[in-house]
N, C-alpha and C. Protein backbone atom coordinates (compact mmCIF):
# COMPACT_ATOMS: atom_id res chain seq x y z
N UNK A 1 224.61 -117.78 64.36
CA UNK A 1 223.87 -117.90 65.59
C UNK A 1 222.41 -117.56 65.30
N UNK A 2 221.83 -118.76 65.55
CA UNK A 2 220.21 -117.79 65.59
C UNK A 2 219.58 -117.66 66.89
N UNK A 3 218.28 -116.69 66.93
CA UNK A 3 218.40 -116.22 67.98
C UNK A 3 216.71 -115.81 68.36
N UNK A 4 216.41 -116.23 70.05
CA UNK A 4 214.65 -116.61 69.38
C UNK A 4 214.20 -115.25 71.07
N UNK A 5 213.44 -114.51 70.73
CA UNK A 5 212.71 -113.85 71.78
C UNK A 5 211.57 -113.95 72.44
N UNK A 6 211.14 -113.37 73.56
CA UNK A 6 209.87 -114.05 74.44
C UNK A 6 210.03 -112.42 75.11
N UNK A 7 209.05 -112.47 75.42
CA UNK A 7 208.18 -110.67 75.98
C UNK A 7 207.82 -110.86 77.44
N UNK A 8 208.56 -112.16 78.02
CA UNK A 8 208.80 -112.28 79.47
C UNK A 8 208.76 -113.55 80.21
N UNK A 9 208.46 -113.81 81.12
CA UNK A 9 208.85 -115.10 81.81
C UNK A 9 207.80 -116.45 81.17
N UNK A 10 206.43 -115.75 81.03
CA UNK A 10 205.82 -117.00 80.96
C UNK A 10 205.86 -117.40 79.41
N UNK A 11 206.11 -116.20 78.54
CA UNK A 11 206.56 -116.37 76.90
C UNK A 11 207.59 -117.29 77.23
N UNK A 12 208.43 -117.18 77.68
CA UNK A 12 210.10 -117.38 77.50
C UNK A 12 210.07 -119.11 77.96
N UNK A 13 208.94 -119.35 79.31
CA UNK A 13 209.11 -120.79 79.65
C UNK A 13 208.24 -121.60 78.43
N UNK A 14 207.64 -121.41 78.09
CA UNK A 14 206.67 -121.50 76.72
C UNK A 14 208.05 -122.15 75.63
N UNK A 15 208.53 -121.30 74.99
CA UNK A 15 209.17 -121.27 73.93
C UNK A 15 210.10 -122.33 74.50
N UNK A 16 210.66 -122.04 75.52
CA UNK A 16 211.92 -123.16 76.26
C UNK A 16 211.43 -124.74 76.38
N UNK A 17 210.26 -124.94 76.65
CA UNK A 17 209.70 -126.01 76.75
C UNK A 17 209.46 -126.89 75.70
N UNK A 18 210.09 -126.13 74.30
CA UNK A 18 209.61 -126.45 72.99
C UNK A 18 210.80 -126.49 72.19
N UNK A 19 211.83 -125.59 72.56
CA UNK A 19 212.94 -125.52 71.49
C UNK A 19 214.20 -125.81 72.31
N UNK A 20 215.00 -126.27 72.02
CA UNK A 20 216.44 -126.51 72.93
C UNK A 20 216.97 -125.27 72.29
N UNK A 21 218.17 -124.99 73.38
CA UNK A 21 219.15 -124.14 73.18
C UNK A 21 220.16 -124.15 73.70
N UNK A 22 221.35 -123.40 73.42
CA UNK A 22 222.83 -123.91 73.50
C UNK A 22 223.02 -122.94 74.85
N UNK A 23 222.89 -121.75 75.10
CA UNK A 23 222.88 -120.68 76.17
C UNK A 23 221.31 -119.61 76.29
N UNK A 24 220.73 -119.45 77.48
CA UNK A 24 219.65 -118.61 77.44
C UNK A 24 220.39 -117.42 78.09
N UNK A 25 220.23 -116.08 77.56
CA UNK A 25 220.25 -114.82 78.13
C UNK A 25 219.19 -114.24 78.55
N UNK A 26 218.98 -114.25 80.05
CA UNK A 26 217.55 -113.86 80.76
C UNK A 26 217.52 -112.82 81.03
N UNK A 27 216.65 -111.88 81.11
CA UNK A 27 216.44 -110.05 81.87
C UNK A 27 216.14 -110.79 83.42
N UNK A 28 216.71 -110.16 84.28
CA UNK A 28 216.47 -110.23 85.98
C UNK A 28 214.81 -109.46 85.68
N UNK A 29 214.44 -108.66 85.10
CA UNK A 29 213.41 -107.68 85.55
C UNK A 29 212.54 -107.69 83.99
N UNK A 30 211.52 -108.75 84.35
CA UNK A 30 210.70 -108.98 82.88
C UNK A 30 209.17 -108.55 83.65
N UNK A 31 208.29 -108.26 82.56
CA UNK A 31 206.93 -108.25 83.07
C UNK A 31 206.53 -109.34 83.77
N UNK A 32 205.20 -109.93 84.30
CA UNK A 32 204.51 -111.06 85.37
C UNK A 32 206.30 -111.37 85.75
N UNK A 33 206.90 -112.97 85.69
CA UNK A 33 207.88 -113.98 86.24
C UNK A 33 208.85 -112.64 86.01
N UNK A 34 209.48 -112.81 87.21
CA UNK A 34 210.75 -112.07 87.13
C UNK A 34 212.18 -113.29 86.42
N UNK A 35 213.06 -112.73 86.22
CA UNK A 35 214.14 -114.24 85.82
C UNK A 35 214.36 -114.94 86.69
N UNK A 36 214.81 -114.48 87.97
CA UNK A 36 214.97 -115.88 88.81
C UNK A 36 213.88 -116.87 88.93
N UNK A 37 212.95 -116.07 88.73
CA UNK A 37 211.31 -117.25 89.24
C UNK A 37 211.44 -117.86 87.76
N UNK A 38 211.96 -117.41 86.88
CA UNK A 38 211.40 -117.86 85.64
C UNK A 38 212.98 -119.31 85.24
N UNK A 39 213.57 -118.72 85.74
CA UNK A 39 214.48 -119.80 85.78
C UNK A 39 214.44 -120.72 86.80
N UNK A 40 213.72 -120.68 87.68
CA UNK A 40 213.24 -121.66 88.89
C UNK A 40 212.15 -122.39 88.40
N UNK A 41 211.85 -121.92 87.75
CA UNK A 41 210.10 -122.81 87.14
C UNK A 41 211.00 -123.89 85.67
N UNK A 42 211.95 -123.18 84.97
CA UNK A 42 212.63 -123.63 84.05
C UNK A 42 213.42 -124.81 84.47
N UNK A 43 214.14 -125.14 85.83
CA UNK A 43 214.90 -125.89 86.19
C UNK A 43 214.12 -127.06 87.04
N UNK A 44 213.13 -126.77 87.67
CA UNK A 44 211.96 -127.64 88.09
C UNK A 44 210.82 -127.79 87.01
N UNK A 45 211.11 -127.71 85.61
CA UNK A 45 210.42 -128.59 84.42
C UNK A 45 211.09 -129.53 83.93
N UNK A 46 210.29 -130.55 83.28
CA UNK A 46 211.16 -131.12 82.35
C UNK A 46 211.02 -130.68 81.21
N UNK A 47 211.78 -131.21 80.17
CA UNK A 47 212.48 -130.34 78.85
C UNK A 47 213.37 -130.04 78.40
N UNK A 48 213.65 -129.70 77.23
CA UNK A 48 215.03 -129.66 76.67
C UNK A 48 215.70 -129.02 76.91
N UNK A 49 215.67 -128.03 78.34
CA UNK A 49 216.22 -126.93 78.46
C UNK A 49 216.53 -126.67 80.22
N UNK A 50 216.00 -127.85 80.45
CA UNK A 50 216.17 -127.84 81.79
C UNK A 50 217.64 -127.13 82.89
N UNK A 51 218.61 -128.12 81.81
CA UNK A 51 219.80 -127.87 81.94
C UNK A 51 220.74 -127.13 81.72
N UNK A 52 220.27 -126.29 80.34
CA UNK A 52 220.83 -125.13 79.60
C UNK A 52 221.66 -123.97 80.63
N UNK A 53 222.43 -123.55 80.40
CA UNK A 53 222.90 -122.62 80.80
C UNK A 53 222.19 -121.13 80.68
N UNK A 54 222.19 -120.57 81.97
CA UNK A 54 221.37 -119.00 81.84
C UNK A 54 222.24 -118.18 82.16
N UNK A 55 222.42 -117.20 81.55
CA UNK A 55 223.25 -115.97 81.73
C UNK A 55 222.23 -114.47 82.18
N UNK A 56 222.08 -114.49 83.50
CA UNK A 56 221.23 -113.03 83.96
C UNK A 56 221.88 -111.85 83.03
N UNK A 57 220.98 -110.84 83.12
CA UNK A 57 220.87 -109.78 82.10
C UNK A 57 220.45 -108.85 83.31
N UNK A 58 221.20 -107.85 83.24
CA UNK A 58 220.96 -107.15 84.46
C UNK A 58 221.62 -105.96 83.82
N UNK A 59 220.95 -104.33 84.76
CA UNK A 59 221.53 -103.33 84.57
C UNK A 59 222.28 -103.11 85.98
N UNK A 60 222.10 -103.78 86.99
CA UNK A 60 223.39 -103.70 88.19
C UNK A 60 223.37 -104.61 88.74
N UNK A 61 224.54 -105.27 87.91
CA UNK A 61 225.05 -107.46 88.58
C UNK A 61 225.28 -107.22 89.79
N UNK A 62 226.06 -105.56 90.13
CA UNK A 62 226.73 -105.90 91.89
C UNK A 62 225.24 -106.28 92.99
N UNK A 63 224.05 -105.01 92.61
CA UNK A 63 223.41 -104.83 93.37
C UNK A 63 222.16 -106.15 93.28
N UNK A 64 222.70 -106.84 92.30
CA UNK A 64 221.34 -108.46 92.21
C UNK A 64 222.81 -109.33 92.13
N UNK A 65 223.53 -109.40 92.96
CA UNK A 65 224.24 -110.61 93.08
C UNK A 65 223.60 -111.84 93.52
N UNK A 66 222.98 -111.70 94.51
CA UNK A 66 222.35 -112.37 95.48
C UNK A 66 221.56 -113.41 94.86
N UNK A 67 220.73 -112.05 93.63
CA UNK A 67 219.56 -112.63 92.62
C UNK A 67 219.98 -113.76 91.55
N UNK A 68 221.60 -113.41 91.33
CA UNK A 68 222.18 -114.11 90.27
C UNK A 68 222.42 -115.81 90.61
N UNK A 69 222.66 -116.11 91.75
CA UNK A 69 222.85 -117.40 92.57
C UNK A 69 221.99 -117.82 91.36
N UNK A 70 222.40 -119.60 90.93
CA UNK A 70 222.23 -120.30 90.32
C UNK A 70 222.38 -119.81 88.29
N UNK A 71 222.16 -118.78 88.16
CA UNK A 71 222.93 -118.34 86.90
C UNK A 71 223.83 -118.94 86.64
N UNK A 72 224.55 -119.12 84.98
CA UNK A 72 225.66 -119.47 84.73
C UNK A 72 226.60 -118.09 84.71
N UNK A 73 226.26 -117.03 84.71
CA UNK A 73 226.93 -115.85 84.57
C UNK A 73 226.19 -114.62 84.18
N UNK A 74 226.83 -113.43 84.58
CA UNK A 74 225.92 -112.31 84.35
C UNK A 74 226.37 -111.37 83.67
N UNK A 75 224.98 -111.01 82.55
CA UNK A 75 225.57 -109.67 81.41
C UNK A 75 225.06 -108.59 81.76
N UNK A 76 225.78 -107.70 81.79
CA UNK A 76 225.48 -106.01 82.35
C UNK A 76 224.48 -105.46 81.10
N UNK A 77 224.03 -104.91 81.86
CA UNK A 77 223.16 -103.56 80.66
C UNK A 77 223.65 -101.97 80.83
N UNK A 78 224.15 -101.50 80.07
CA UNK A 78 223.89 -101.78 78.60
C UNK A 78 224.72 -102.43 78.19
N UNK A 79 224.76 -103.10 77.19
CA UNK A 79 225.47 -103.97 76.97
C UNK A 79 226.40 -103.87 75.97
N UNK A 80 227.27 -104.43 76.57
CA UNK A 80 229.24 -104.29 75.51
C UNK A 80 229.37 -105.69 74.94
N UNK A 81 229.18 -105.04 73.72
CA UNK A 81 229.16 -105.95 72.54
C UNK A 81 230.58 -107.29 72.65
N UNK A 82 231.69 -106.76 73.11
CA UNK A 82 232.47 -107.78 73.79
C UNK A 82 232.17 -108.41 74.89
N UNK A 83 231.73 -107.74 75.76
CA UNK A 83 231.44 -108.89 77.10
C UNK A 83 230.43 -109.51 76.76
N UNK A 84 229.59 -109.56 75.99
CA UNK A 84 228.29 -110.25 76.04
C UNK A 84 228.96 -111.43 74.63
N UNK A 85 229.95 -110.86 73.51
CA UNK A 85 230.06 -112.07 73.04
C UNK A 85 231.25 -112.57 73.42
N UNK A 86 231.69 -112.78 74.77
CA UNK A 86 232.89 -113.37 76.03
C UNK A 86 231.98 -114.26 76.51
N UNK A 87 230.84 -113.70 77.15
CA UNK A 87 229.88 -114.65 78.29
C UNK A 87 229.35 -115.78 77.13
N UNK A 88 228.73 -115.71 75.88
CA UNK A 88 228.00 -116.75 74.86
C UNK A 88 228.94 -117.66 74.55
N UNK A 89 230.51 -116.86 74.18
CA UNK A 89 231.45 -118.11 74.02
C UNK A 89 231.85 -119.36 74.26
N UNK A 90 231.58 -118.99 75.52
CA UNK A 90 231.66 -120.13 76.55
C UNK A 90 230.96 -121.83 76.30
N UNK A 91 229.53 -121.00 75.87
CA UNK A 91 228.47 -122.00 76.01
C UNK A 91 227.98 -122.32 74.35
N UNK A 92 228.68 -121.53 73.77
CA UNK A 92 227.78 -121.65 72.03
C UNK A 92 229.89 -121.63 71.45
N UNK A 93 229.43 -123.08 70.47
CA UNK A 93 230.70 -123.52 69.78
C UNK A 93 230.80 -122.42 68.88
N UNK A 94 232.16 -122.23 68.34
CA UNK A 94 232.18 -121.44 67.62
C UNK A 94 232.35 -122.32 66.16
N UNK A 95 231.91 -122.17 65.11
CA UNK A 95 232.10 -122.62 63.49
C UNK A 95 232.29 -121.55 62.66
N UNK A 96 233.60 -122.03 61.78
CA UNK A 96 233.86 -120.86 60.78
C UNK A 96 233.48 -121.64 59.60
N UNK A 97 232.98 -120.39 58.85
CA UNK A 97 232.78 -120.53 57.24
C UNK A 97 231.15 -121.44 57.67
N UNK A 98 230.49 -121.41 58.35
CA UNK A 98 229.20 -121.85 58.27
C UNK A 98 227.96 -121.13 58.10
């Protein structure tokens, strides 16, 4: 798996606009764009990523449910190294011996 970072919403639509990807894992709570705005600006662009699946990143999914609407699913913080590679499964094939 490789794996690419951005230091917040307007990094992150930047990089997205440029590289495809198989699943994005977003922070709800980034510096300037929060994730939902930043995934609202992401889904009203065009680009290779328009469509991608986003998984919110949150330290309380119950209390940003609301926020999560349109997410593909949400990863708790801190984060459990099983649930978070449960939620990627989904969306990133798995290959052995590659």
């Amino acid at each position: 798996m490789r794996v690419a970072t951005a230091d917040g919403g307007e990094a992150a639509l930047q990089l997205l606009s440029h590289h495809a990807f198989d699943v994005v894992l977003m922070d709800l709570r980034m510096p300037g764009l929060d994730g939902v705005e930043t995934m609202e600006r992401l889904r009203a662009a065009p680009g290779p990523n328009r469509d991608v699946p986003v998984l919110a990143f949150t330290a309380d999914p119950e209390a940003e449910a609301t926020a999560c609407k349109g997410f593909a699913g949400v990863v708790g913080k801190p984060i459990d190294p099983v649930a978070l590679a449960q939620a990627l499964a989904v969306y990133v094939p798995v290959t052995r011996g590659a």
